[in-house]
N, C-alpha and C. Protein backbone atom coordinates (compact mmCIF):
# COMPACT_ATOMS: atom_id res chain seq x y z
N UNK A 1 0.85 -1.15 0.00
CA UNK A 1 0.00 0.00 0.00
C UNK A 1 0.90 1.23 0.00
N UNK A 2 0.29 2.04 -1.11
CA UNK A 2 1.43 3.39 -1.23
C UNK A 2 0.91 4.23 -0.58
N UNK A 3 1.15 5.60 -0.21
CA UNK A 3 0.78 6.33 -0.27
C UNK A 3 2.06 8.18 -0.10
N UNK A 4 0.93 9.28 -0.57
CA UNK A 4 1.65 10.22 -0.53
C UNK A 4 2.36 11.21 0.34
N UNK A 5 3.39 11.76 0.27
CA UNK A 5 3.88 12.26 1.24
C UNK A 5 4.24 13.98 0.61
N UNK A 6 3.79 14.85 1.15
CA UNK A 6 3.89 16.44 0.61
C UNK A 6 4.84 16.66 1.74
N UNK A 7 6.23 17.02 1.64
CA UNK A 7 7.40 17.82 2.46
C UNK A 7 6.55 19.26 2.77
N UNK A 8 7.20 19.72 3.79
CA UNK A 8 6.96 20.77 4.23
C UNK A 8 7.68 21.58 3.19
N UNK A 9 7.38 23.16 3.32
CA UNK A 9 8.28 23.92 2.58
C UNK A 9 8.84 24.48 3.97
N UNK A 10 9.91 24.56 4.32
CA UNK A 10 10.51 24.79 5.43
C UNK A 10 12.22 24.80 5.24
N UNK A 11 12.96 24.83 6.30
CA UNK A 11 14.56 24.81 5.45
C UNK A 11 14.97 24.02 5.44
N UNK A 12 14.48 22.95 5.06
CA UNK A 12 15.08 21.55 4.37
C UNK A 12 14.77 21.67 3.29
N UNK A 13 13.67 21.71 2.85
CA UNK A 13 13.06 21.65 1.37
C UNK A 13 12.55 20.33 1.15
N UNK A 14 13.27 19.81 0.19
CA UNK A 14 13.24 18.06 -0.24
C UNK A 14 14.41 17.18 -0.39
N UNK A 15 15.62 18.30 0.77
CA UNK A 15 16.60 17.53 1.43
C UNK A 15 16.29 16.00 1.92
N UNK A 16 15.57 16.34 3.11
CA UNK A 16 15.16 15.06 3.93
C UNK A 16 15.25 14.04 3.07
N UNK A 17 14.68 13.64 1.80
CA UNK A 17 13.64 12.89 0.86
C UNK A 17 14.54 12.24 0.18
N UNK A 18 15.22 10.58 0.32
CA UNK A 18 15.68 10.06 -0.11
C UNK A 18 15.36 9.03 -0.21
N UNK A 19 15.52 7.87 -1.47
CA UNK A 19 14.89 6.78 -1.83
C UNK A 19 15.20 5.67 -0.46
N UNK A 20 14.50 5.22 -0.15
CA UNK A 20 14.74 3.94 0.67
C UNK A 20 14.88 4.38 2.09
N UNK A 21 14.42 5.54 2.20
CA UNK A 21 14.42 6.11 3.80
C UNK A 21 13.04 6.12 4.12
N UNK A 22 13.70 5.90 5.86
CA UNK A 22 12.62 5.31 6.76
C UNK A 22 11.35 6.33 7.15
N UNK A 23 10.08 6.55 7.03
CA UNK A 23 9.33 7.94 7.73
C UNK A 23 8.14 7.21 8.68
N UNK A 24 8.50 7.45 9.62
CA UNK A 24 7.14 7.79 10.64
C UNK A 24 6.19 8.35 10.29
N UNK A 25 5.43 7.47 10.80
CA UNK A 25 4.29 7.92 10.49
C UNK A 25 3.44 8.28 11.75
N UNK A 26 2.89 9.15 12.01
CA UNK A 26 2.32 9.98 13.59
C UNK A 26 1.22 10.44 13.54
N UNK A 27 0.03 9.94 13.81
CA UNK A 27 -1.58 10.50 13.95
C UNK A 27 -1.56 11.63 15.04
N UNK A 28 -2.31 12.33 13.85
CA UNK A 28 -2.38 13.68 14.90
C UNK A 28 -4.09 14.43 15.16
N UNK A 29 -4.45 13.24 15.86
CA UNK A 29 -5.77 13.76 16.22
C UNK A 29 -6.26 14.58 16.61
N UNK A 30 -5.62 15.71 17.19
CA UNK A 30 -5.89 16.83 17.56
C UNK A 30 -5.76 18.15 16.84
N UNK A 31 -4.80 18.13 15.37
CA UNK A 31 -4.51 18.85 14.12
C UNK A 31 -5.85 19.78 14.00
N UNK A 32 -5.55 20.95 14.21
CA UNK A 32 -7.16 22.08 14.07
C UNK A 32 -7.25 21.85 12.35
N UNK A 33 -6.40 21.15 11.50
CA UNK A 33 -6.43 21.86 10.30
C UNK A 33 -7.68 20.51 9.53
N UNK A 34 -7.57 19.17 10.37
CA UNK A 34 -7.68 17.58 9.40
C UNK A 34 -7.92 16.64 10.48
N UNK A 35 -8.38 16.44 11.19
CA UNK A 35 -8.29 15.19 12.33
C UNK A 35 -8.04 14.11 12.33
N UNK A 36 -7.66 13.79 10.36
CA UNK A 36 -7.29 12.80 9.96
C UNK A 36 -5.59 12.33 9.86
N UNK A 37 -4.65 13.84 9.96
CA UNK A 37 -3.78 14.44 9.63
C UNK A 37 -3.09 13.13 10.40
N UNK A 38 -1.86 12.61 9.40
CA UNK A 38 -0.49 12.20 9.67
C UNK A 38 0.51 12.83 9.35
N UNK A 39 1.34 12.78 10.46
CA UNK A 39 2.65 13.90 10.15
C UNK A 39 3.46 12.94 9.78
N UNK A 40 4.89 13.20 9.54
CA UNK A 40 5.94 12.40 8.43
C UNK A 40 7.23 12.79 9.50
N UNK A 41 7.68 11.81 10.23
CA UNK A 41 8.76 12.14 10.60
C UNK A 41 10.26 11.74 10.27
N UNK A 42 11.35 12.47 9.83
CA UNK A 42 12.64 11.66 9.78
C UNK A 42 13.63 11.72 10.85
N UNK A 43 14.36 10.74 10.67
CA UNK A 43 15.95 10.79 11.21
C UNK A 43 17.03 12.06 10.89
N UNK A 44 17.07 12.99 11.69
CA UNK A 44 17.97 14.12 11.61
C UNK A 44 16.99 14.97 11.21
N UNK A 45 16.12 14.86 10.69
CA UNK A 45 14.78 16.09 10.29
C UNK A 45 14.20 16.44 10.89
N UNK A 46 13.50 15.19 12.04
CA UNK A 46 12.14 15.69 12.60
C UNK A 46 10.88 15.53 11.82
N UNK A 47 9.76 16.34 11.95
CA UNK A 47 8.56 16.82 10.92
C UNK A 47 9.22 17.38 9.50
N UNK A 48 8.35 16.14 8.58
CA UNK A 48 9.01 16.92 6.90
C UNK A 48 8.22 16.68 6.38
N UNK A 49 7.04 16.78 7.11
CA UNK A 49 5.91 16.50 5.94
C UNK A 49 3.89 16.12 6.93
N UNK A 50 3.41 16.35 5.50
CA UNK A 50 2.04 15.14 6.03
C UNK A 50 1.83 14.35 4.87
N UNK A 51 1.37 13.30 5.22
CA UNK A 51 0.81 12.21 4.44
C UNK A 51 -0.69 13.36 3.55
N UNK A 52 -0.31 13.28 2.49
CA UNK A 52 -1.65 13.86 1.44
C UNK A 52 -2.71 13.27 1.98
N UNK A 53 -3.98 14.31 1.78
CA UNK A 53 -5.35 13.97 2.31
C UNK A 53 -6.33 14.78 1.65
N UNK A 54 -5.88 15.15 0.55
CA UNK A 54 -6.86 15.91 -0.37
C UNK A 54 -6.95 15.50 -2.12
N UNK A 55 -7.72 15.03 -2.69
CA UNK A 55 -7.77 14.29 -4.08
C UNK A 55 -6.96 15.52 -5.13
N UNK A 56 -6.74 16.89 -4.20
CA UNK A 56 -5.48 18.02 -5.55
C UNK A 56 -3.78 17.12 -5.03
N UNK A 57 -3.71 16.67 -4.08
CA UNK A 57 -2.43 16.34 -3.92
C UNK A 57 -2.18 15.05 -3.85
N UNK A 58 -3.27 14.23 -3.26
CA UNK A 58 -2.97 12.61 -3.11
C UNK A 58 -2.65 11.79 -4.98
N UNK A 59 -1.17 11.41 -5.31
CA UNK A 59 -0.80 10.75 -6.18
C UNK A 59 -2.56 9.47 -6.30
N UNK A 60 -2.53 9.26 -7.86
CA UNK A 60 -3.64 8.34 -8.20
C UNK A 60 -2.74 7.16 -7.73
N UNK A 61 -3.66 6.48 -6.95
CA UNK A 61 -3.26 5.09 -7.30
C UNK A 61 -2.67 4.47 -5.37
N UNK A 62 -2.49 5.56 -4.74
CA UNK A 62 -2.06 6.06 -3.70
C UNK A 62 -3.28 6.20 -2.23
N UNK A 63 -2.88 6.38 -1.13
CA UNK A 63 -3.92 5.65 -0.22
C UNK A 63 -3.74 7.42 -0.10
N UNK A 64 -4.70 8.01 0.70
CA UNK A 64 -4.91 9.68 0.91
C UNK A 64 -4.75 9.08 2.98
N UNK A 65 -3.90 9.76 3.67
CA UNK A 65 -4.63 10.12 4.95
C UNK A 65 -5.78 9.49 5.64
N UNK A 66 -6.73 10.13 5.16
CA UNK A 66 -8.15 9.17 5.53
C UNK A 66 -8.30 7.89 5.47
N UNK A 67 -7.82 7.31 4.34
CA UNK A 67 -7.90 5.80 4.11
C UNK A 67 -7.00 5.25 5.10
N UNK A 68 -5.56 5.55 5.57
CA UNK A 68 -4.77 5.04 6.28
C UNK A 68 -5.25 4.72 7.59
N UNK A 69 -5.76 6.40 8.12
CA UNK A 69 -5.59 6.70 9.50
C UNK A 69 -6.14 5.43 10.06
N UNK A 70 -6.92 4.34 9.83
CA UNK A 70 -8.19 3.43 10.75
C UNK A 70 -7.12 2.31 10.55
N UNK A 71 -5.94 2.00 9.48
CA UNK A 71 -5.42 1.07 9.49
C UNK A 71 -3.98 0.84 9.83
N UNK A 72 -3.36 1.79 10.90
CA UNK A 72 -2.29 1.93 11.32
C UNK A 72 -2.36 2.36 12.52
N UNK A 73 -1.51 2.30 13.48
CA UNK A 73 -1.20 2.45 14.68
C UNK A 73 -0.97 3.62 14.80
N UNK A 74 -1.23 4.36 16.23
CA UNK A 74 -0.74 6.03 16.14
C UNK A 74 0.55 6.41 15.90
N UNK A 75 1.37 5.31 15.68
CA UNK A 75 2.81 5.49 15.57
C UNK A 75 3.24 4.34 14.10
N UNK A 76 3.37 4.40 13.04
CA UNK A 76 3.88 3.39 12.04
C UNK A 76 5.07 4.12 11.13
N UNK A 77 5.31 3.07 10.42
CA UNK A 77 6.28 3.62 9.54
C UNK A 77 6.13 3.27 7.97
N UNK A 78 7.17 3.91 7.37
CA UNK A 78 7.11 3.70 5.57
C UNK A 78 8.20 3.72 5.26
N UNK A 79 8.22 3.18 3.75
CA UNK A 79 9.63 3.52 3.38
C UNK A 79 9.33 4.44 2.18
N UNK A 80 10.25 5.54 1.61
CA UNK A 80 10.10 5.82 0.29
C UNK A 80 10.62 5.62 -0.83
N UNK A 81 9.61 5.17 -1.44
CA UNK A 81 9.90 4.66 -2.71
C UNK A 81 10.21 5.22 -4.16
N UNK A 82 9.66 6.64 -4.29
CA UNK A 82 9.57 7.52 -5.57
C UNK A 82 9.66 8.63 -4.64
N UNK A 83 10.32 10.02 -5.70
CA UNK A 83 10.18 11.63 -5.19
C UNK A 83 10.27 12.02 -6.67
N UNK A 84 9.53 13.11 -6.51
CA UNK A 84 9.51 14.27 -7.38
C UNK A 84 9.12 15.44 -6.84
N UNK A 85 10.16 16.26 -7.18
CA UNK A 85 9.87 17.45 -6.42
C UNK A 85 9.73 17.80 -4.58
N UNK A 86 8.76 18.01 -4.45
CA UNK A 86 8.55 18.12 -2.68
C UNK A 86 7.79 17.13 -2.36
N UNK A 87 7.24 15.89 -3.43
CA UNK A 87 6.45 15.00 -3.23
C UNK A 87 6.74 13.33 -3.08
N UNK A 88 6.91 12.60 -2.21
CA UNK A 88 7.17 11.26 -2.28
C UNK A 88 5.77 10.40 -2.22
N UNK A 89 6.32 9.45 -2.99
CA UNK A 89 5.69 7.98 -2.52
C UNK A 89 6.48 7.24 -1.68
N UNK A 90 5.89 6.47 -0.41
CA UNK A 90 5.95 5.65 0.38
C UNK A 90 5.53 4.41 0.43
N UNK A 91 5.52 2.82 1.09
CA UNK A 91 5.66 2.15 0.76
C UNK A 91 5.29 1.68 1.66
N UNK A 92 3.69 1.56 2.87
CA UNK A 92 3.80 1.62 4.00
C UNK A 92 3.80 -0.25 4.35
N UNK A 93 5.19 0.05 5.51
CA UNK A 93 6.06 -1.52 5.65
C UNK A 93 4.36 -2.11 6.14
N UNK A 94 4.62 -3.78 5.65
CA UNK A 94 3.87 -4.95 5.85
C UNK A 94 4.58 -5.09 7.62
N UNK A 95 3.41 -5.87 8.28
CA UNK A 95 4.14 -6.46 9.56
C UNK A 95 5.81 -7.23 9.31
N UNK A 96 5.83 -8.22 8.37
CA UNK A 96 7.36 -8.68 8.03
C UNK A 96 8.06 -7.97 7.60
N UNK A 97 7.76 -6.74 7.15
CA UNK A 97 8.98 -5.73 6.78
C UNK A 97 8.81 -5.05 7.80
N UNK A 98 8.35 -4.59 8.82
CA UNK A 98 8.33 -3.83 9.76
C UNK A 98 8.96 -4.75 11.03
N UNK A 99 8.92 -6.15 11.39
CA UNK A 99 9.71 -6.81 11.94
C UNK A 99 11.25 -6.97 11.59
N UNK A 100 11.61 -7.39 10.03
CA UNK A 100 12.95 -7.30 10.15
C UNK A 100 13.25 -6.02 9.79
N UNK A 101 12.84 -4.50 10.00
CA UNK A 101 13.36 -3.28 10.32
C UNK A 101 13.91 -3.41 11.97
N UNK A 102 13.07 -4.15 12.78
CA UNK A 102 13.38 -3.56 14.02
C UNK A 102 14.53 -5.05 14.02
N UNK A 103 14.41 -6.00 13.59
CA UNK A 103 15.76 -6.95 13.59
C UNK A 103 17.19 -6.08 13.26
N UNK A 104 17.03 -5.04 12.59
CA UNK A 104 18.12 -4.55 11.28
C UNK A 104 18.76 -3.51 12.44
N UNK A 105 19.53 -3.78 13.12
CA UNK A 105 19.97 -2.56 14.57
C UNK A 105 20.75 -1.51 13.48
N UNK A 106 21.00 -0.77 12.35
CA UNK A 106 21.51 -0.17 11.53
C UNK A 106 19.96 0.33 11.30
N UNK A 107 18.68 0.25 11.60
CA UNK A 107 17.47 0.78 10.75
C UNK A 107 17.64 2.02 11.44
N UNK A 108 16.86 2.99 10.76
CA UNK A 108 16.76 4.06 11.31
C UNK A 108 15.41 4.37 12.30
N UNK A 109 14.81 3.16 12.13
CA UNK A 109 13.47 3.12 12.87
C UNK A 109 13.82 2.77 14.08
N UNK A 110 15.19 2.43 14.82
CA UNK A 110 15.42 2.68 16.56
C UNK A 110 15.88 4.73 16.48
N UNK A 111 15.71 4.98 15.69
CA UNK A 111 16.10 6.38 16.19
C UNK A 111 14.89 6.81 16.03
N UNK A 112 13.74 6.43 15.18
CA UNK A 112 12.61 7.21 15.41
C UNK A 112 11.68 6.75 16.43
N UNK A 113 11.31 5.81 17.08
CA UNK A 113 10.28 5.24 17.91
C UNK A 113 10.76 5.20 19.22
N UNK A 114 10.19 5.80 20.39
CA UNK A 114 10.24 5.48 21.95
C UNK A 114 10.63 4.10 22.14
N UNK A 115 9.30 3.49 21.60
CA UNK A 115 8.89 2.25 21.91
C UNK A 115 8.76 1.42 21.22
N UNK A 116 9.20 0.65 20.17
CA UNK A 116 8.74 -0.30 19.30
C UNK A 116 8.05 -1.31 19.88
N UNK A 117 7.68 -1.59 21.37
CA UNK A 117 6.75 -2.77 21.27
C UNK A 117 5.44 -2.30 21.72
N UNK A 118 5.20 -0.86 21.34
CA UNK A 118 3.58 -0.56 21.43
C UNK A 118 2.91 -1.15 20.09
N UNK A 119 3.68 -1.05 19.01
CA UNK A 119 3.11 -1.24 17.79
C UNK A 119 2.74 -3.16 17.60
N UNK A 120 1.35 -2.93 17.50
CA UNK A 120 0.48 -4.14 17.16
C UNK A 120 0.51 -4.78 15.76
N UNK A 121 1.55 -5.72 15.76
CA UNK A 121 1.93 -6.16 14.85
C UNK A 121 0.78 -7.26 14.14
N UNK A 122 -0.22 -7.94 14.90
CA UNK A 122 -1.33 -8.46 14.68
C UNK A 122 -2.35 -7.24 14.12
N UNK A 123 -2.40 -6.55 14.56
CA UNK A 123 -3.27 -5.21 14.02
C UNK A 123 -2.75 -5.22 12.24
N UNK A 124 -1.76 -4.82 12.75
CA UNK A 124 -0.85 -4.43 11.18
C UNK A 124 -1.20 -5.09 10.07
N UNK A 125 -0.82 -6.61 10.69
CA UNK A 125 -0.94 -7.86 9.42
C UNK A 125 -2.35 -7.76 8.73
N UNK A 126 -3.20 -7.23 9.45
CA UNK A 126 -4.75 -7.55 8.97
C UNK A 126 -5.12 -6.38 8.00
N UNK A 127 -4.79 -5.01 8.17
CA UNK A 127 -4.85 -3.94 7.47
C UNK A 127 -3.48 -3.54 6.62
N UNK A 128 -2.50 -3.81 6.49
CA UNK A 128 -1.75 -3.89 5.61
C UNK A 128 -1.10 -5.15 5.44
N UNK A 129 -1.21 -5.31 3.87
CA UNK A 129 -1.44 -6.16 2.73
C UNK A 129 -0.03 -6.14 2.32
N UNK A 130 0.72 -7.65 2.06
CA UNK A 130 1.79 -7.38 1.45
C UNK A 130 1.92 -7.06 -0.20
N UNK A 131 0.79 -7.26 -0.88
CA UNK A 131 0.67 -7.41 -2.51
C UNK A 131 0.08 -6.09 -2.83
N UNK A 132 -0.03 -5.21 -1.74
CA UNK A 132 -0.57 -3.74 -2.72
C UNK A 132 -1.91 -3.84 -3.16
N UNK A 133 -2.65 -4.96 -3.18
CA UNK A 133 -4.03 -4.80 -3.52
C UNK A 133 -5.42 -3.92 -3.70
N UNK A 134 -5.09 -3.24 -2.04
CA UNK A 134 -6.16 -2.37 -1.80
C UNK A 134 -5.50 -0.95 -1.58
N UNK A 135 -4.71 -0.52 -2.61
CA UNK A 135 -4.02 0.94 -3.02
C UNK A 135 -5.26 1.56 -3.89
C-alpha cells in the first residue's frame, strides 16, 4: 500500500527525501487543520511533511490520509519509494517488513520510535497487505 507524502516547505526543502528512507508515520488527532492528519517524521529532520489527504495532492493510485488513519497504529512507519519534487511515494512496511526493520539494529526506525513494542503487529498484518491490492 502506497501512499503520498507532501514535504513541508521549510529549510530543508526536499533535502530530507531520499529513496529507501525510513518515515514515521504519527496520527495527529488533535490537528485544528484535518483530524485525519499524519505527520511524516525523519531521522535528523524531525517533521518533513504530512501524508496527502486531499484528491489536488494525493498521487492516483495512492492511499490519501483518511484511508490510512483506521489502518495503522498512532505510531507506524514507511519507506520511500519515488520523489519528485517536494512529493514522495511511500511504501507503508507490511508487519514482516516492519519486523525485520526492528531486527536490522543499523534501521533508522530505533532512532525514530520510543517504543517499538507498542506497535500491534497483529493489528498491522490484517490492514496492511503485502501485494498492494487495496491501493
Amino acid at each position: 500500500m502506497y501512499i503520498t507524502i507532501q514535504a513541508l516547505n521549510n529549510m530543508h526543502g526536499s533535502k530530507p527525501l531520499k529513496i529507501d528512507a525510513i518515515v514515521k508515520l504519527v496520527k495527529e488527532p488533535d490537528n485544528k487543520y484535518d483530524t485525519e492528519a499524519i505527520a511524516c517524521e525523519m531521522r535528523y529532520f524531525g517533521k518533513i511533511g504530512y501524508v496527502s489527504n486531499s484528491t489536488n495532492t494525493v498521487v492516483i493510485g495512492s492511499m490519501s490520509a483518511g484511508r490510512l488513519y483506521d489502518k495503522i497504529n498512532d505510531e507506524y512507519f514507511a519507506r520511500i519509494k519515488f520523489i519528485t519534487g517536494q512529493t514522495a511515494l511511500a511504501k507503508v512496511l507490511t508487519s514482516d517488513e516492519y519486523i525485520a526493520e526492528v531486527e536490522n539494529p543499523e534501521s533508522d526506525i530505533h532512532y525514530l520510535s520510543d517504543d517499538l513494542g507498542k506497535i500491534d503487529v497483529d493489528f498491522i498484518s490484517k490492514n496492511i497487505k503485502g501485494d498492494d491490492s487495496d491501493c
